[in-house]
Every structure is written in structure tokens, then in C-alpha cells.
Protein backbone atom coordinates (compact mmCIF):
# COMPACT_ATOMS: atom_id res chain seq x y z
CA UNK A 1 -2.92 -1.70 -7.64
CA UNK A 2 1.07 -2.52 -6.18
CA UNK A 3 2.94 -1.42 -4.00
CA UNK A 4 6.33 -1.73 -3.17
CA UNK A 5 7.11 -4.50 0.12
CA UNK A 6 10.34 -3.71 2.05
CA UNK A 7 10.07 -7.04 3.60
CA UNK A 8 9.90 -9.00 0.32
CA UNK A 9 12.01 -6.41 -1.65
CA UNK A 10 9.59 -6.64 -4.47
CA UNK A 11 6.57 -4.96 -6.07
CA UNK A 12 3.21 -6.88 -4.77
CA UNK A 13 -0.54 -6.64 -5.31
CA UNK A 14 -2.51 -4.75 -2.19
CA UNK A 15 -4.51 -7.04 -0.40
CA UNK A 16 -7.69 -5.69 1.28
CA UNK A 17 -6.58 -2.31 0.16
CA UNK A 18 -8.19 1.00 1.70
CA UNK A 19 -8.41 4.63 0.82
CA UNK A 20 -6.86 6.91 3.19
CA UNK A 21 -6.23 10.74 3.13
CA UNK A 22 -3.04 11.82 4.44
CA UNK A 23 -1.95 14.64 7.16
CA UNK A 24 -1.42 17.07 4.51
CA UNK A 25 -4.16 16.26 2.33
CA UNK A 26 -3.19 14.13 -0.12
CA UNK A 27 -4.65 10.69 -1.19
CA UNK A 28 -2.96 7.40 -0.74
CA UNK A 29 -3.80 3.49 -0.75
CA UNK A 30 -2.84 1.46 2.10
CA UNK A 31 -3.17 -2.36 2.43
CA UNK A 32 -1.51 -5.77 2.91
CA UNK A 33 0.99 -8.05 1.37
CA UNK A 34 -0.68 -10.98 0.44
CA UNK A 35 2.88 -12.79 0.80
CA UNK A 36 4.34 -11.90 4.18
CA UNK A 37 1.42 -9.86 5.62
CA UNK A 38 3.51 -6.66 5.92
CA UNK A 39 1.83 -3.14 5.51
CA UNK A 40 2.26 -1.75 2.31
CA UNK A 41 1.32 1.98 1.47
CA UNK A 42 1.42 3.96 -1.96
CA UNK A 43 0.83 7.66 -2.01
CA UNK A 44 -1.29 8.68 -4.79
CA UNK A 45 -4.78 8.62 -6.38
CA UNK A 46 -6.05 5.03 -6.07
């Protein structure tokens, strides 16, 4: 799965991604750039 890095501008493969369930409910995946090591998140079924 990608998501989008604002540090490298550019869509990248999660790394160590994890399932997470948001405030309101919904599902998202959140992980790691495996470039920069920056966060990543992308809302949605994973």
C-alpha cells in the first residue's frame, strides 16, 4: 500500500504499516517512509 510523503513530495510504499481506527470511526493505515522516515497516513480500508 502508498501513501503520499509531504517531505519527499512523492507517492511511497508504507513501511511497518499499522491499522488504526480513527476518532470518528473510520479505518486508516498509518506507517513510515522507508526514504526519509517521515509519518505517512492514508485514510481508508487497508
Amino acid at each position: 500500500m502508498q501513501a503520499y510523503c509531504f517531505k519527499c513530495r512523492t507517492k511511497r510504499e508504507i513501511k511497518d504499516p499499522k491499522k488504526v481506527t480513527l476518532k470518528n470511526g473510520r479505518p486508516a493505515t498509518q506507517g513510515v517512509c522507508p526514504n526519509c522516515g517521515t509519518k505517512v497516513f492514508r485514510i481508508g480500508q487497508s
